[in-house]
C-alpha atoms as a PDB file:
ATOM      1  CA  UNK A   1      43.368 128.089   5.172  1.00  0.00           C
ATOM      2  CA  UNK A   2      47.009 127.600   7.105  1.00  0.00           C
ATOM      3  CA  UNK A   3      48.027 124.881   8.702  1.00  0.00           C
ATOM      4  CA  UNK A   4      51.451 122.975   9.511  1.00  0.00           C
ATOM      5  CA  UNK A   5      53.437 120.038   8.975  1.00  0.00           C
ATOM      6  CA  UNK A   6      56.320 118.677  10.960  1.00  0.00           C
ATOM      7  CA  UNK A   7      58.817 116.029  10.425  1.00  0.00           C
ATOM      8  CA  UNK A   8      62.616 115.308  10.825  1.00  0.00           C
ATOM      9  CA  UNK A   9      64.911 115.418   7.979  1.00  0.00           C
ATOM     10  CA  UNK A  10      67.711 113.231   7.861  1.00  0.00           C
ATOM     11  CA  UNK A  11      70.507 114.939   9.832  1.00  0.00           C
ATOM     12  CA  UNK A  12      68.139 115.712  12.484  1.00  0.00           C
ATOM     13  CA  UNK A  13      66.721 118.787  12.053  1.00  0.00           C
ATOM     14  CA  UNK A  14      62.844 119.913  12.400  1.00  0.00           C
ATOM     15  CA  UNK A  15      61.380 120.872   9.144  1.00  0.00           C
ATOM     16  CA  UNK A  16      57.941 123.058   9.504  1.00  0.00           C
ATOM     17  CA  UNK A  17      56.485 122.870   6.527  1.00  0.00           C
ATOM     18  CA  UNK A  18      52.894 125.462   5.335  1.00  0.00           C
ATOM     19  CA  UNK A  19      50.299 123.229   3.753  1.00  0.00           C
ATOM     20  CA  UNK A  20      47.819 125.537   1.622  1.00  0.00           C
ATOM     21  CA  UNK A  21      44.498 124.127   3.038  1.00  0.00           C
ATOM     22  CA  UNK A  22      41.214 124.101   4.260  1.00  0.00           C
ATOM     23  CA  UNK A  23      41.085 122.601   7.737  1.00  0.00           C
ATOM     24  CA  UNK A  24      39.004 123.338  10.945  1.00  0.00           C
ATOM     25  CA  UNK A  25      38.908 121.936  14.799  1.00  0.00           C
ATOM     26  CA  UNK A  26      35.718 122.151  17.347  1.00  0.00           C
ATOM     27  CA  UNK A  27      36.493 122.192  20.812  1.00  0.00           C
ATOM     28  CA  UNK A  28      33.284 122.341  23.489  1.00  0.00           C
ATOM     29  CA  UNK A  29      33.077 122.807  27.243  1.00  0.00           C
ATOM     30  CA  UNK A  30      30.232 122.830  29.869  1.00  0.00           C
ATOM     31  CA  UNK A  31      30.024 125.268  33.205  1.00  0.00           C
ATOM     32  CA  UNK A  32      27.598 125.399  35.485  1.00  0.00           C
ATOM     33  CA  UNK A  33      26.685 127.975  38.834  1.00  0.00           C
ATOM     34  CA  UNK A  34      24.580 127.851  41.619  1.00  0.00           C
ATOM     35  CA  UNK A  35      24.349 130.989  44.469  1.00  0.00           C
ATOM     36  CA  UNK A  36      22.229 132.014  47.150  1.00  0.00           C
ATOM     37  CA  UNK A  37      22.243 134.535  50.059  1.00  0.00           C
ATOM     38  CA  UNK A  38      21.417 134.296  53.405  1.00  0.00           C
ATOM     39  CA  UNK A  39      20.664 136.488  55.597  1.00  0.00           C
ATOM     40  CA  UNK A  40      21.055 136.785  59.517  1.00  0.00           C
ATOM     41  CA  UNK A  41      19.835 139.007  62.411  1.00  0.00           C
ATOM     42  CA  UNK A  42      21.458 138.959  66.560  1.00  0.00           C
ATOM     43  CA  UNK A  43      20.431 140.803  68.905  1.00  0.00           C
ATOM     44  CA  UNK A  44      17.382 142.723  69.471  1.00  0.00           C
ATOM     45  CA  UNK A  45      16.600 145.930  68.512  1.00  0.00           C
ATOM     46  CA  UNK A  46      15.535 148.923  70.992  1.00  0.00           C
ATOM     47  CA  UNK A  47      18.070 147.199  73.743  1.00  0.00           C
ATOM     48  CA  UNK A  48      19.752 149.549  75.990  1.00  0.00           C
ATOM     49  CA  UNK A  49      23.280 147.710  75.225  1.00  0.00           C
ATOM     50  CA  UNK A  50      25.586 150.020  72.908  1.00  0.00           C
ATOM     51  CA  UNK A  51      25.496 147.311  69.529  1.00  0.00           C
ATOM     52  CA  UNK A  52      21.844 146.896  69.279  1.00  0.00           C
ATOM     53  CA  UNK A  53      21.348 144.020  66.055  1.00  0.00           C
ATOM     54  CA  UNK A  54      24.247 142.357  64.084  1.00  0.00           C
ATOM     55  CA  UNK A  55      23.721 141.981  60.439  1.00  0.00           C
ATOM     56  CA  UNK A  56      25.190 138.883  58.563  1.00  0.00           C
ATOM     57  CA  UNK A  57      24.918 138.314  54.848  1.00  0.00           C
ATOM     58  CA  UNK A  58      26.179 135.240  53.127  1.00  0.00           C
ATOM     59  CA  UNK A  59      26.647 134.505  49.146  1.00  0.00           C
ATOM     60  CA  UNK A  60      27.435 131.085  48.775  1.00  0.00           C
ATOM     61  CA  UNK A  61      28.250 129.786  45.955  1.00  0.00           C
ATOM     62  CA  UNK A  62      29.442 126.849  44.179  1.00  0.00           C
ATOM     63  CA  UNK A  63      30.106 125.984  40.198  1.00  0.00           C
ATOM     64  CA  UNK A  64      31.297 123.383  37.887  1.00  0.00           C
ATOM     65  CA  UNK A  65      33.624 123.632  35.174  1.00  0.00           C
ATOM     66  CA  UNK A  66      34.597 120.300  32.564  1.00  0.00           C
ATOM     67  CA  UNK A  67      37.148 120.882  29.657  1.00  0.00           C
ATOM     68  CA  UNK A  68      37.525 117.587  27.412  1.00  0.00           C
ATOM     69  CA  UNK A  69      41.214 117.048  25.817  1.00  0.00           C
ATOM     70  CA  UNK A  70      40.673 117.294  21.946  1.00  0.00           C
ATOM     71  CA  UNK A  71      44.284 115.367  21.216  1.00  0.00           C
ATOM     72  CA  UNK A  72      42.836 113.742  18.218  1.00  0.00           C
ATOM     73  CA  UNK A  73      43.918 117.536  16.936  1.00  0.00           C
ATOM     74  CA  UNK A  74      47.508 116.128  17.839  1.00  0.00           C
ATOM     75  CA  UNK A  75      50.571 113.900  15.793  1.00  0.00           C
ATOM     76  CA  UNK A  76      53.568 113.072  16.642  1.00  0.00           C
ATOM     77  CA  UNK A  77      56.738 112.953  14.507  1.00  0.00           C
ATOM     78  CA  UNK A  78      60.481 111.622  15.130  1.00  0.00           C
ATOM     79  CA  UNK A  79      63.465 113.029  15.369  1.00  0.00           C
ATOM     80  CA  UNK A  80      66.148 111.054  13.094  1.00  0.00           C
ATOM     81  CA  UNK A  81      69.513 110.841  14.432  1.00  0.00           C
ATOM     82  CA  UNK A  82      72.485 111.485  12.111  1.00  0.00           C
ATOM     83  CA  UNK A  83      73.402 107.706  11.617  1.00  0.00           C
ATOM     84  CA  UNK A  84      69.686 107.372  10.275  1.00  0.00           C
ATOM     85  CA  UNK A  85      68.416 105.071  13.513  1.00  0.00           C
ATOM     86  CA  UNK A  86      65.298 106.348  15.507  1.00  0.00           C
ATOM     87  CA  UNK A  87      66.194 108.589  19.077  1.00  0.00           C
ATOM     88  CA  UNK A  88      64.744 107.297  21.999  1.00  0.00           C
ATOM     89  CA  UNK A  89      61.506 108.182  23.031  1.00  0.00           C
ATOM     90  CA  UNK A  90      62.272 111.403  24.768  1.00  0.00           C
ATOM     91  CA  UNK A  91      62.842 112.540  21.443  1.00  0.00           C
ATOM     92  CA  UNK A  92      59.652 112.034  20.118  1.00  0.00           C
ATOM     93  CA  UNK A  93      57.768 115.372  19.480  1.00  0.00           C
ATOM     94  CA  UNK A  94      54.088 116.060  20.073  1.00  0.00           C
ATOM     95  CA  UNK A  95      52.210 118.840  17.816  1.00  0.00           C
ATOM     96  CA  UNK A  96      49.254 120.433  16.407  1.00  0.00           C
ATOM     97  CA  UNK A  97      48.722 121.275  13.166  1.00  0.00           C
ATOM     98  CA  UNK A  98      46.720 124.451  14.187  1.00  0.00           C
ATOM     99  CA  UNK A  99      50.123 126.146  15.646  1.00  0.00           C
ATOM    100  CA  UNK A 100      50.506 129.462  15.120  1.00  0.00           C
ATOM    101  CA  UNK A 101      46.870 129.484  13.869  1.00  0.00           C
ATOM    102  CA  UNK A 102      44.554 132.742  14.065  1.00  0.00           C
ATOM    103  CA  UNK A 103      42.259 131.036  16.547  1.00  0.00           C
ATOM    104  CA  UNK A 104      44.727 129.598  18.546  1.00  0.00           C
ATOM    105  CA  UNK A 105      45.161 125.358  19.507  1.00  0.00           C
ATOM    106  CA  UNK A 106      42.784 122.962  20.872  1.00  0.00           C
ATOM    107  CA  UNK A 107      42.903 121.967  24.599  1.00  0.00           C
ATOM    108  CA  UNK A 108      44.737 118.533  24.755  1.00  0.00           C
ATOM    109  CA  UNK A 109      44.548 119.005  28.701  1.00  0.00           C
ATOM    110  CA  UNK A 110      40.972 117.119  30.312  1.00  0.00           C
ATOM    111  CA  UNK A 111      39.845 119.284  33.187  1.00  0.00           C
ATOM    112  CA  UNK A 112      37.075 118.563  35.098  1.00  0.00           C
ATOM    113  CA  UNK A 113      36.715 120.893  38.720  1.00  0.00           C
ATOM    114  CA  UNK A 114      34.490 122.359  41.394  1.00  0.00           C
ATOM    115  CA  UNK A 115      34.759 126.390  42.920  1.00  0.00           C
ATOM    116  CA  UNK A 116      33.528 126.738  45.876  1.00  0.00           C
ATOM    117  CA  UNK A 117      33.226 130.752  47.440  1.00  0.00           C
ATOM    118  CA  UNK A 118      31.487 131.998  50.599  1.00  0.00           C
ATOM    119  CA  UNK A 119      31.256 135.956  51.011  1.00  0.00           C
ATOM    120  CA  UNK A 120      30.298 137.660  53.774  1.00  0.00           C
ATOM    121  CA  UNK A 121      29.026 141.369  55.432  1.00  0.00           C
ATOM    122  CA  UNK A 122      28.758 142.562  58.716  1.00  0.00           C
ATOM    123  CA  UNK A 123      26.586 145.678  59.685  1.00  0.00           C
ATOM    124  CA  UNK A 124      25.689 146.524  63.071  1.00  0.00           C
ATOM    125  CA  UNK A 125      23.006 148.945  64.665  1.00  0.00           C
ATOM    126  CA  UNK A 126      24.547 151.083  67.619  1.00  0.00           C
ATOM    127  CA  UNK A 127      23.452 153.811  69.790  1.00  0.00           C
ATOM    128  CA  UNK A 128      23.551 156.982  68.341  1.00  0.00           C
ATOM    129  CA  UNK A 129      25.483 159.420  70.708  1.00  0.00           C
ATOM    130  CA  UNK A 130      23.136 162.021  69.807  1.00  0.00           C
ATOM    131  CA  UNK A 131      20.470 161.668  72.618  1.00  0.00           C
ATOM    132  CA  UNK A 132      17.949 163.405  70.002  1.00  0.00           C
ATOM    133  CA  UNK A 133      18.634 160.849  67.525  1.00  0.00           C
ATOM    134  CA  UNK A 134      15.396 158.744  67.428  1.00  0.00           C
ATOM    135  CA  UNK A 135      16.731 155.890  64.759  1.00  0.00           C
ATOM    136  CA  UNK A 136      20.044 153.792  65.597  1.00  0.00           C
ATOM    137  CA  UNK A 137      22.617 154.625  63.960  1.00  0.00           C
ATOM    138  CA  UNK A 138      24.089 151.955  60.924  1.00  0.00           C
ATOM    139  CA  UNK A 139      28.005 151.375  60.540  1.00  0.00           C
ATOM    140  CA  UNK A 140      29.854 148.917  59.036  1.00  0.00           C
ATOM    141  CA  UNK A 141      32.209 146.043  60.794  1.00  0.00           C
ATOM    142  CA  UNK A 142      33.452 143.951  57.397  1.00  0.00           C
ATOM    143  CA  UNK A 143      32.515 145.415  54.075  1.00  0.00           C
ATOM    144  CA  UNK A 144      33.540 141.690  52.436  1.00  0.00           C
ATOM    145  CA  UNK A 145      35.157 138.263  53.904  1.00  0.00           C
ATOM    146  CA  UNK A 146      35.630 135.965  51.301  1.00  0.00           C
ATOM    147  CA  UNK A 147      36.653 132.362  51.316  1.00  0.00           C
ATOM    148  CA  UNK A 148      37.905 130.663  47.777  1.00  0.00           C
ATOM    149  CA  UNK A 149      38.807 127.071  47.157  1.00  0.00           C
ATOM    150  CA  UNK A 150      38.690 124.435  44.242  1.00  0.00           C
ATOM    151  CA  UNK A 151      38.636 120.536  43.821  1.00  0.00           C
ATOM    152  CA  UNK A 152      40.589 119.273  40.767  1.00  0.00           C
ATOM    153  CA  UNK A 153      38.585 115.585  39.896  1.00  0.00           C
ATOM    154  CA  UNK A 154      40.759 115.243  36.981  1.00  0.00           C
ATOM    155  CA  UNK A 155      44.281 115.663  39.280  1.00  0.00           C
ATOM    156  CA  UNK A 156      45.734 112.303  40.459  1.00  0.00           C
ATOM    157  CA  UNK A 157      47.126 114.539  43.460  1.00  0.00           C
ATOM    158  CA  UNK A 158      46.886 117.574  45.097  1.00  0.00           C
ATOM    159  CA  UNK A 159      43.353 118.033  43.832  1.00  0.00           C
ATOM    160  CA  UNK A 160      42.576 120.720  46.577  1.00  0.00           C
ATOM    161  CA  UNK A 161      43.368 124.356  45.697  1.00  0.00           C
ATOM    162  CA  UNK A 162      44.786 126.498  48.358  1.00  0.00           C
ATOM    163  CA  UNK A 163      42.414 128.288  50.620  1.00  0.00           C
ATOM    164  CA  UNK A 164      42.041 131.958  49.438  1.00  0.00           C
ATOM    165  CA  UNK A 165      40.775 134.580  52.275  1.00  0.00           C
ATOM    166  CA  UNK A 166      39.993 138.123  51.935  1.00  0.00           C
ATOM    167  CA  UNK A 167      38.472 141.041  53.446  1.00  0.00           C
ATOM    168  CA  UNK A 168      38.174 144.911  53.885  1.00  0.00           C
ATOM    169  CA  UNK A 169      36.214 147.474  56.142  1.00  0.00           C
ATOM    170  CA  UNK A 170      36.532 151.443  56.345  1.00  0.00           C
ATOM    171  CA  UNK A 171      36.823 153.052  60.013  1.00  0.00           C
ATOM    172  CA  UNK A 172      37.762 156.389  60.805  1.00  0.00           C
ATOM    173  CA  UNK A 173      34.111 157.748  59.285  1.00  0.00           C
ATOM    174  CA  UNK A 174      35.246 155.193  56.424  1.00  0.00           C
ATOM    175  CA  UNK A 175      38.496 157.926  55.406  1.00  0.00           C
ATOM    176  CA  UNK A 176      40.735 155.050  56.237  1.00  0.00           C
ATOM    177  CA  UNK A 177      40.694 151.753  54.031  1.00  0.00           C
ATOM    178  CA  UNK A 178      42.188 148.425  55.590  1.00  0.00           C
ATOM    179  CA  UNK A 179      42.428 145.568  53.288  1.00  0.00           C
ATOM    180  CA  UNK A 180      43.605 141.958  53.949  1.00  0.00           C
ATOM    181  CA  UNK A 181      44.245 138.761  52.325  1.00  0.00           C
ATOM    182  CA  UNK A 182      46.166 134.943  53.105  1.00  0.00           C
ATOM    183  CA  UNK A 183      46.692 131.990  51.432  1.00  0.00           C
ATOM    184  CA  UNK A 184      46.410 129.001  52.650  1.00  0.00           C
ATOM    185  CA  UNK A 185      47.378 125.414  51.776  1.00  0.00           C
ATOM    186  CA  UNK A 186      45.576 122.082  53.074  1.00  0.00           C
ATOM    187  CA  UNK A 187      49.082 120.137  51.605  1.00  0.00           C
ATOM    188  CA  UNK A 188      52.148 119.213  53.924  1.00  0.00           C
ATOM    189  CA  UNK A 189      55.485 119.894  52.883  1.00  0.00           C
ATOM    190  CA  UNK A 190      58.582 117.429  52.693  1.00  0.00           C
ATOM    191  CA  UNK A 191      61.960 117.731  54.257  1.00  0.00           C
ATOM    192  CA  UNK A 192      62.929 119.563  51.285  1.00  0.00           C
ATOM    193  CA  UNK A 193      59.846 122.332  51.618  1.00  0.00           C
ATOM    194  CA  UNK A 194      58.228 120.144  48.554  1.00  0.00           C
ATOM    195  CA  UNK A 195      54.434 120.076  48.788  1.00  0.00           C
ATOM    196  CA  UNK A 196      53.355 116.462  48.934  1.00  0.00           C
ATOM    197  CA  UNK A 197      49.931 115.096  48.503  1.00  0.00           C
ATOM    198  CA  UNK A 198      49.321 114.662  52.189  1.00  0.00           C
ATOM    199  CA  UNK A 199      47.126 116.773  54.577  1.00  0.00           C
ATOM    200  CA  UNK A 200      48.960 118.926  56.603  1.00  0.00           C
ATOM    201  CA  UNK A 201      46.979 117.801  59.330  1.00  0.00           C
ATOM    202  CA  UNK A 202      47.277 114.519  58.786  1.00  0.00           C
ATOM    203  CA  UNK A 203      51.200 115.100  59.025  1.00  0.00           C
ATOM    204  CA  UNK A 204      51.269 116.478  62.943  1.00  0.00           C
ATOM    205  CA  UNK A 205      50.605 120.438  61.480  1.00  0.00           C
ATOM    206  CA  UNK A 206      47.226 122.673  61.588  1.00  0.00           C
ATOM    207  CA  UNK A 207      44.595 122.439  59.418  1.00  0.00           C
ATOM    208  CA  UNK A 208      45.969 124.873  56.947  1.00  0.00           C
ATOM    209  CA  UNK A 209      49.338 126.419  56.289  1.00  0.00           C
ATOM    210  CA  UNK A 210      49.672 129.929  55.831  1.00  0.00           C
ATOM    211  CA  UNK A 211      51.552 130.508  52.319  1.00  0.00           C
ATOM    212  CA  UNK A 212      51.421 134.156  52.004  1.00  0.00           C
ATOM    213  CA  UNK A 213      49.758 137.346  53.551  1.00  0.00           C
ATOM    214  CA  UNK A 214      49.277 140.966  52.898  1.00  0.00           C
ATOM    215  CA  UNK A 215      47.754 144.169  54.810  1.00  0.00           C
ATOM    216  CA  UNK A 216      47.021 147.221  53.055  1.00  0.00           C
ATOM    217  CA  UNK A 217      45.959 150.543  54.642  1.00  0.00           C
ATOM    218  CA  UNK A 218      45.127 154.086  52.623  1.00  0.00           C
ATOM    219  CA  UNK A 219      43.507 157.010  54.312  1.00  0.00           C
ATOM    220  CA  UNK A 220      41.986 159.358  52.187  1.00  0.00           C
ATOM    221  CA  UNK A 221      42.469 163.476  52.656  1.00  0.00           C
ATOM    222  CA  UNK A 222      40.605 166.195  51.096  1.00  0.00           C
ATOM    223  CA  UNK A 223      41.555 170.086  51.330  1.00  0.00           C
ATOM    224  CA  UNK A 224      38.379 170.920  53.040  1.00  0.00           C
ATOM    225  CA  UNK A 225      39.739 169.383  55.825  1.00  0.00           C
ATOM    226  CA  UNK A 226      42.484 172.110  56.160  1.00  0.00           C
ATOM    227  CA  UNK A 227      40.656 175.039  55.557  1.00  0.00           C
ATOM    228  CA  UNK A 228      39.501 177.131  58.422  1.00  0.00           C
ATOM    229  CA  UNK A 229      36.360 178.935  59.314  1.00  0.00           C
ATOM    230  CA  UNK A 230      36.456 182.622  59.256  1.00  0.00           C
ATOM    231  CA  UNK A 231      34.683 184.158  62.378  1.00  0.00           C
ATOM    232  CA  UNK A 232      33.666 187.521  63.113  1.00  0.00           C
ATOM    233  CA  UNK A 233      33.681 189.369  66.067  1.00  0.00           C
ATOM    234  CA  UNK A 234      31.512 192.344  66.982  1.00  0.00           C
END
């Protein structure tokens, strides 16, 4: 029951002004997912070789997003110069009259793009040390790899996302966490470290360029680990 109208007074200045009505906007969108998992065994089991079987599970997954522009929500105004001529085009104002609105502006921005994401885990089956143990023994090698990326079809450039990797496992009997990640970008740079809309490959580099890392380690302690065992002696 609120919504705004702008326009340029005379020596230039922008005059908001509340119009007492009842007005509305729709706005739609579509998104769509697809996922699997795979699964993979190597090795064989009951071989005398210390890493009996190798576990591999994949999650692909891919999904579809499409965001229309709803501009017809949009107006432009003027801004009047003091001598009571026009400005130039640059001065030309774009806005909604849904600003400042309880349920927010429509998207003027079309967006139309693909996710793609591959997860993976790695278990393996060893030898137990325990010669009595009768079952091998389970332990972890990669609790999660993941690989993120996105295609822009409504970009005129630079329509590939960067590469997003990463990954975690526990060792130690899983008291110590290690946790990774890197970016990656397909895109070359310019002379002046500008990212242009050129493979980096394609511009005498590697396949990807590596943006940004981080490694993070945490070991966990617990006070049962400090206490000692009282023994008795006869």
């Amino acid at each position: 029951f609120n919504t705004i109208n702008k326009y340029s007074d005379e020596d230039g200045n922008v005059i908001t002004e509340d119009l007492k009505q009842f007005d509305r906007f729709f706005t739609y969108n579509f998104s769509t997912s697809l996922g699997t998992t795979l699964y993979g065994m190597f090795g064989k089991e009951g071989s005398t070789s210390r890493i009996q079987q190798v576990r591999h599970v994949m999650t692909p997954s891919i999904s579809y997003n499409i965001n229309p522009a709803f501009d017809q929500y949009y107006d432009t105004f003027e801004i009047i110069n003091a001598d009571g001529d026009t400005a130039d085009e640059i001065e030309r104002q774009e806005y909604t009259r849904f600003e400042g609105s309880l349920f927010g502006t429509p998207n003027k921005t079309f967006s139309s793009s693909m996710g793609i994401s591959l997860g993976n885990n790695f278990e393996a089956k060893v030898r137990d040390k325990d010669s009595t143990a009768t079952e091998p023994k389970k332990i972890k090698l990669l609790n999660n790899l993941n690989f993120s990326t996105s295609y822009n079809f409504a970009g005129d450039s630079l329509q590939w996302s960067p590469l997003r990797v990463s990954g975690g496992t526990t060792i130690l009997k899983d008291k110590m966490n290690i946790n990774f990640g890197m970016v990656l970008d397909p895109y070359a740079l310019d002379n002046n470290n500008s990212k242009i809309d050129k493979f980096n490959i394609d511009n005498g580099g590697s396949l990807f360029r590596l943006t940004s890392a981080n490694l993070n380690l945490s070991y966990s302690l617990s006070s049962k680990e400090f206490e000692g065992s009282d023994q008795k002696q006869d």
